[in-house]
Structure formats: C-alpha cells, structure tokens
N, C-alpha and C. Protein backbone atom coordinates (compact mmCIF):
# COMPACT_ATOMS: atom_id res chain seq x y z
N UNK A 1 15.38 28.14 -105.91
CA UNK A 1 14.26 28.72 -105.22
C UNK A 1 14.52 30.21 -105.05
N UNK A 2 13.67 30.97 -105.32
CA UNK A 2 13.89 32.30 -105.50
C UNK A 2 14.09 32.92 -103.98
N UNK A 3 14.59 33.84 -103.72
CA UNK A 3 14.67 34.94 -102.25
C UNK A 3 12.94 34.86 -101.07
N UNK A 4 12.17 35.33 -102.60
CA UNK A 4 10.72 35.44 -101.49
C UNK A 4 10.28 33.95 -101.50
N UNK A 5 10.43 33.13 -101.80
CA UNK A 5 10.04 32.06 -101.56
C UNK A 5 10.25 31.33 -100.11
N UNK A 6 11.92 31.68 -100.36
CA UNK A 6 12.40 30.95 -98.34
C UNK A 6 11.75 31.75 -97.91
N UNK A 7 11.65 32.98 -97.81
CA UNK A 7 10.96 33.78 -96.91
C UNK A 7 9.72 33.46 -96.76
N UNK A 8 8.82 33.00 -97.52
CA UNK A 8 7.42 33.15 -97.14
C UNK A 8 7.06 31.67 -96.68
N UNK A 9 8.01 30.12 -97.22
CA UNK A 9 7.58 29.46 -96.63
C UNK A 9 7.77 29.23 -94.60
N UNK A 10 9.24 29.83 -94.60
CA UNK A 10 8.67 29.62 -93.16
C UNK A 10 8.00 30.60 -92.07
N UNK A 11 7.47 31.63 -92.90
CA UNK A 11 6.36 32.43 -92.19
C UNK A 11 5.30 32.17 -92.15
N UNK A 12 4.97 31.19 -93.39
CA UNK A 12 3.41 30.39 -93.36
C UNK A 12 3.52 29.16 -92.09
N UNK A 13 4.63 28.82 -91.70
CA UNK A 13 5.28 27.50 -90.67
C UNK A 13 5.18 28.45 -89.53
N UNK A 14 5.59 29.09 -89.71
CA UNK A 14 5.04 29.94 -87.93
C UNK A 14 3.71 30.51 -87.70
N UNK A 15 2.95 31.22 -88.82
CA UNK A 15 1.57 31.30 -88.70
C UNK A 15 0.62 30.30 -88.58
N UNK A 16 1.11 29.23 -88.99
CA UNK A 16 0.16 27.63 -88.63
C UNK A 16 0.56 27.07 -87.09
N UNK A 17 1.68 27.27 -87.24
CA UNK A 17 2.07 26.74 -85.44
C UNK A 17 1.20 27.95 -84.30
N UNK A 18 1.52 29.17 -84.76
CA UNK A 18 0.62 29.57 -83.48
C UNK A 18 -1.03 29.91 -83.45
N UNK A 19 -1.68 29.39 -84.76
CA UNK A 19 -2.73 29.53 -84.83
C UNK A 19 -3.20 27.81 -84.16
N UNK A 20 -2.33 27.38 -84.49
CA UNK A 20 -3.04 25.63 -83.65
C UNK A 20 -2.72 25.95 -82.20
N UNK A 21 -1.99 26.80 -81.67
CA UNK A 21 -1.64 27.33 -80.36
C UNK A 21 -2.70 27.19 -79.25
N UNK A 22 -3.46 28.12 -80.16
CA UNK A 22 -5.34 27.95 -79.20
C UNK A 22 -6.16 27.20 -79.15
N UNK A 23 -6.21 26.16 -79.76
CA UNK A 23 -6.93 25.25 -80.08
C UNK A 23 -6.99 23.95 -78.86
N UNK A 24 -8.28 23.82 -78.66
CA UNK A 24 -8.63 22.17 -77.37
C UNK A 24 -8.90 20.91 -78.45
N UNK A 25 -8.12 20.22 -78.22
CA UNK A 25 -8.86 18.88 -78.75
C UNK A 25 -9.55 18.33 -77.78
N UNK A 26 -10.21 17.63 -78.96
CA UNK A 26 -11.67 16.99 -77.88
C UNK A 26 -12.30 16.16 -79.28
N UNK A 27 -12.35 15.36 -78.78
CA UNK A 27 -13.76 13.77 -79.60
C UNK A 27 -15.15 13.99 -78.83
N UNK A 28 -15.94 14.22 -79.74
CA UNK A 28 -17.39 13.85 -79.62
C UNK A 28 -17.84 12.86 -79.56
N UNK A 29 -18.42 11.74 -78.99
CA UNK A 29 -19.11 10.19 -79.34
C UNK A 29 -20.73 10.63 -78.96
N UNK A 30 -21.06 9.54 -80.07
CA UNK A 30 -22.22 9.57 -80.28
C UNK A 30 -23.02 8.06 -79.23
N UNK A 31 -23.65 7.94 -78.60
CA UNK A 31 -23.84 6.62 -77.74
C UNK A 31 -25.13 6.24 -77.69
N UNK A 32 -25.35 5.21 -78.04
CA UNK A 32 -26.58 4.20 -77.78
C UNK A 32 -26.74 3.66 -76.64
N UNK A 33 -27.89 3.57 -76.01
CA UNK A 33 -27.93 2.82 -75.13
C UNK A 33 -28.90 1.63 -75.78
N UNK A 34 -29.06 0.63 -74.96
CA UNK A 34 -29.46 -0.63 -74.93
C UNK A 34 -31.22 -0.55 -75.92
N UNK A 35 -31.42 0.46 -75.13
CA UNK A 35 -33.35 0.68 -75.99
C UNK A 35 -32.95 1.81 -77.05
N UNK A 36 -31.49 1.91 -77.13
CA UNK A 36 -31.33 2.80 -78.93
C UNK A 36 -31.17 4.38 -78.51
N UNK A 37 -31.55 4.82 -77.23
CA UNK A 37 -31.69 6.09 -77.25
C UNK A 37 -30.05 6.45 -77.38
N UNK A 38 -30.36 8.29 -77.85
CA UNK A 38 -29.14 8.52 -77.77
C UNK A 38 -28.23 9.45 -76.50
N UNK A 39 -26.82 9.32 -76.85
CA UNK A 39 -26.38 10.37 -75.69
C UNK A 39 -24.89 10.78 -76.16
N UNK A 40 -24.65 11.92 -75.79
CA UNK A 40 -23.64 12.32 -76.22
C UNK A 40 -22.47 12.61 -75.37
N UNK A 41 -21.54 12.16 -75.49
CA UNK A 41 -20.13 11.79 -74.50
C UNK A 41 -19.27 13.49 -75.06
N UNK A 42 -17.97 13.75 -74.40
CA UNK A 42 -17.18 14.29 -75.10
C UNK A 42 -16.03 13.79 -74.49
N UNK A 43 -14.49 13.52 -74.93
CA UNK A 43 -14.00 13.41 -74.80
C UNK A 43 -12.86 15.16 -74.74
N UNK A 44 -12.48 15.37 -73.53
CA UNK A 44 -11.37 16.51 -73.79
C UNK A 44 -10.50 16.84 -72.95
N UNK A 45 -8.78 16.21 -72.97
CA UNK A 45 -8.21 16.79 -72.53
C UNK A 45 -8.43 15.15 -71.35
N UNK A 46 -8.29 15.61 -69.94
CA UNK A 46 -8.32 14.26 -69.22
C UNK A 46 -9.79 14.21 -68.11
N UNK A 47 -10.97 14.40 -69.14
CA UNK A 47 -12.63 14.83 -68.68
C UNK A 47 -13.04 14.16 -69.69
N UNK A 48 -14.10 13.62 -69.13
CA UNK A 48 -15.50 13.24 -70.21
C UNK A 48 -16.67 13.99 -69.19
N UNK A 49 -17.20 14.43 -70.35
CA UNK A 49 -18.49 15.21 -70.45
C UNK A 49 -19.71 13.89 -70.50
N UNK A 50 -20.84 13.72 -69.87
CA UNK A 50 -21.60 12.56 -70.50
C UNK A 50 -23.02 12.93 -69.04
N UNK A 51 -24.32 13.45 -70.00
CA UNK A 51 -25.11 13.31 -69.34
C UNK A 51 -25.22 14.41 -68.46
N UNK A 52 -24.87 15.40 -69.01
CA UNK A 52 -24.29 17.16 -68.13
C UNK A 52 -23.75 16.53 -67.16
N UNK A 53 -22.46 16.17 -66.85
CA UNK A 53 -21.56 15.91 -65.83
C UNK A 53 -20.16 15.96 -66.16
N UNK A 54 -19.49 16.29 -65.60
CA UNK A 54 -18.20 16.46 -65.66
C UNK A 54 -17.43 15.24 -64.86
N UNK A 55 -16.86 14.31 -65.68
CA UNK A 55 -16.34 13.23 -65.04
C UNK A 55 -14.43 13.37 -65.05
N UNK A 56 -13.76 12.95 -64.19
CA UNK A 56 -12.27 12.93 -63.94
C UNK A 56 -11.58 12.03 -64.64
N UNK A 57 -10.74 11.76 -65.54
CA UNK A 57 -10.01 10.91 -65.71
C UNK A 57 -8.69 9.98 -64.24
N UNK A 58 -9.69 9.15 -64.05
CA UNK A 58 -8.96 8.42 -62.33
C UNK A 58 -7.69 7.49 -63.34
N UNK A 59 -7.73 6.89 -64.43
CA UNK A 59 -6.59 6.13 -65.07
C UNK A 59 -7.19 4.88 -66.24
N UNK A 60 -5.81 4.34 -66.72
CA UNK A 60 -5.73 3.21 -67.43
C UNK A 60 -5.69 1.60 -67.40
N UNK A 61 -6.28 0.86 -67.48
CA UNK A 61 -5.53 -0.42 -67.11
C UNK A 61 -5.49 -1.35 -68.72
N UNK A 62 -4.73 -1.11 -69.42
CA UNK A 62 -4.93 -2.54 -70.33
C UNK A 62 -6.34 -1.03 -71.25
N UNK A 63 -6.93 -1.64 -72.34
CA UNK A 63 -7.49 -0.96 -73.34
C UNK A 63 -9.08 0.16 -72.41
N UNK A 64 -8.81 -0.27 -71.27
CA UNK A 64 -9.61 0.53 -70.29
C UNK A 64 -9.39 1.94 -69.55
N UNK A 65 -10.27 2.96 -70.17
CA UNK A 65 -9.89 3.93 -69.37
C UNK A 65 -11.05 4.59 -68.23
N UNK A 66 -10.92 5.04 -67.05
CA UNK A 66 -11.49 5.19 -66.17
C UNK A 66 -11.90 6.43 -65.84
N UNK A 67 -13.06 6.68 -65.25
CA UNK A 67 -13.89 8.24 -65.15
C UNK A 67 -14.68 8.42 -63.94
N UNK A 68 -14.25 9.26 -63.37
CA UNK A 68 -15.45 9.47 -61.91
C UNK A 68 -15.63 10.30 -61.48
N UNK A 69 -16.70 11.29 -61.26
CA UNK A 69 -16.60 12.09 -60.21
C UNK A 69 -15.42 12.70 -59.10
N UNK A 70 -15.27 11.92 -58.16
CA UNK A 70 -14.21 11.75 -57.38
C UNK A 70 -13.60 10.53 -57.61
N UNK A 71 -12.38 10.29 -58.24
CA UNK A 71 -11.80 8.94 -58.09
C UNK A 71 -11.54 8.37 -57.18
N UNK A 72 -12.16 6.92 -57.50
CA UNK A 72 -11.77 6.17 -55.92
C UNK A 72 -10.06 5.75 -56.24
N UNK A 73 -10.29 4.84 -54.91
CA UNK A 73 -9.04 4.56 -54.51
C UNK A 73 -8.21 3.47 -55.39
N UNK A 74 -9.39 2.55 -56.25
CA UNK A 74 -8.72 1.46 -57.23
C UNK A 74 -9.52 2.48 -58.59
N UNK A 75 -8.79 2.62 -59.41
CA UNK A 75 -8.89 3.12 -60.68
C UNK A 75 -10.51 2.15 -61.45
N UNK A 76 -10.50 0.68 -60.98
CA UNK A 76 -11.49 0.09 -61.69
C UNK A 76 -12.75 0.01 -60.99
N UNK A 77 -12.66 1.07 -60.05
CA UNK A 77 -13.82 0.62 -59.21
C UNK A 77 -14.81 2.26 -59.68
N UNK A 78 -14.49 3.06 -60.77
CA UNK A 78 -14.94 4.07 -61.12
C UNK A 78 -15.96 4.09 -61.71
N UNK A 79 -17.41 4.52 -61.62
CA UNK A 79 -18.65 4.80 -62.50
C UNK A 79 -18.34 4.47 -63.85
N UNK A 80 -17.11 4.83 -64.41
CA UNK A 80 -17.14 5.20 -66.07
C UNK A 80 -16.18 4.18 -66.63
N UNK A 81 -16.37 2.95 -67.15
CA UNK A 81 -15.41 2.66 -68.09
C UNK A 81 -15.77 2.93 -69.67
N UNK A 82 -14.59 3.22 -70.07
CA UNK A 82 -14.69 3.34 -72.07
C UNK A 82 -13.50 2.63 -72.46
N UNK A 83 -13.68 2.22 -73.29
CA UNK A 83 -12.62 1.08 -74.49
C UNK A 83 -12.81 1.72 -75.31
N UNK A 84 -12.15 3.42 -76.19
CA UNK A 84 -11.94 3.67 -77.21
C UNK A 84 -12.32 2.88 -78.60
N UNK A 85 -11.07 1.63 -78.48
CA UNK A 85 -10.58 0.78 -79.77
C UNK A 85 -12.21 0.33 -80.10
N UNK A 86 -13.07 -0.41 -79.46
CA UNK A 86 -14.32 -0.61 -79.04
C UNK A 86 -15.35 0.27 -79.36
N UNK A 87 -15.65 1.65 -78.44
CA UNK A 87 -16.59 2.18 -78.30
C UNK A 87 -17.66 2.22 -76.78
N UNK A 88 -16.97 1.11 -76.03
CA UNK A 88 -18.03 0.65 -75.45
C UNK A 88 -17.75 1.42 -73.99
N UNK A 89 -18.88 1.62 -73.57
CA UNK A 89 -18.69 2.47 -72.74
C UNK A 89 -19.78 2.38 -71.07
N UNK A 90 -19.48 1.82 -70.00
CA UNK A 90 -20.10 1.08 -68.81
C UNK A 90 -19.97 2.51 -68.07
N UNK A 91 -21.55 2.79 -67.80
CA UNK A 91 -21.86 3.87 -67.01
C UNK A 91 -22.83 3.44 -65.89
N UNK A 92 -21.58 3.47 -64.74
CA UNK A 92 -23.21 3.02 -63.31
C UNK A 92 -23.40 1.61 -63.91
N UNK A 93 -22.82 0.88 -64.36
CA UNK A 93 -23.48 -0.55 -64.66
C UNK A 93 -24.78 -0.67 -65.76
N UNK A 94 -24.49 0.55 -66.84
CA UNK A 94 -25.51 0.21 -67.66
C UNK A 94 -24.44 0.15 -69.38
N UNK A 95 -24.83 -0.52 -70.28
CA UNK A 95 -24.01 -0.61 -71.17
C UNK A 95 -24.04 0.64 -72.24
N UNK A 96 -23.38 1.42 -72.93
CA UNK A 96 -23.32 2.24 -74.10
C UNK A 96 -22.61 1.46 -75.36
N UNK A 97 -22.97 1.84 -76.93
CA UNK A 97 -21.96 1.55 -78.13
C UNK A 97 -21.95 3.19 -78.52
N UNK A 98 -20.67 3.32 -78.78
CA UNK A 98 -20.48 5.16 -78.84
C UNK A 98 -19.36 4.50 -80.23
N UNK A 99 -19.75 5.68 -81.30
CA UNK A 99 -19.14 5.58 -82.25
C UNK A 99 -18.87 7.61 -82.45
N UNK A 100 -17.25 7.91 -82.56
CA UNK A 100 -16.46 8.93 -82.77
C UNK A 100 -17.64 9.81 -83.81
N UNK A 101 -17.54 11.03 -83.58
CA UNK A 101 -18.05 11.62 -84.79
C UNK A 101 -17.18 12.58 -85.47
C-alpha cells in the first residue's frame, strides 16, 4: 500500500465520524386509523411527535413502549402505547397500523 494511501484512508474515517456527529435520528411512521385516515408519528430520540404533540417516553414493558404527556405513575397506564415489531399503536384508546417510512 503506497504512503498516500494510509494517509488518506484514515482521514476519510475521521471526516465520516464527525460529519455523523450532527446528525438526530428519528423514524417517521406513517398511521392509519380505523376509517383509513392518515397520521403521522415521529419517532426521535426518547419523544414521539403524533398529532402536533410532543409526547415523553414514560418506559418499556415486554415489546411495549410507553408515551405521555406527563408520565404517570405505572408506565402502562400512559395515553400512548406502540409495538414497533408490530406497528400498532393505542392512542387515548383508539387503535393505529403505522408502517416505518
């Protein structure tokens, strides 16, 4: 391997590491409700976005993760459940199918 070669591959390895530096991940879902309409979730960081609201990540139990406003005091007693693996997503007691975009 020639001289400029080591050299330039790990300067391209440090210019990729701090350009992902700035970067938010975040999932978009796309969601149906029951009469088909649509709605759009975001997933980012430990927030879902859904319905202009900013919801909290309160926790996990088993393939369930939990979202509220203010989290209550039992994690399952929160406005928001989502099942990723699923899609499915219980808002206020109404059902969503949300597929990743």
């Amino acid at each position: 391997m020639s001289r400029s070669l080591t050299l330039i591959i790990p300067a391209l390895i440090l210019v990729t590491s701090i350009s992902a530096c700035g970067r938010e991940d975040y999932t978009t879902w796309s969601c149906k409700d029951a009469s088909g309409s649509k709605h759009t979730m975001i997933l980012k960081q430990a927030q879902m976005s859904f319905e202009n609201q900013q919801f909290d990540f309160c926790g996990s139990l088993g393939p369930k993760s939990y979202f509220d406003l203010k989290c209550p005091a039992q994690p399952q007693d929160s406005s928001k459940v989502f099942i990723p693996s699923s899609g499915d997503l219980i808002s206020n007691g109404a059902s969503f199918q949300c597929n990743a975009l």
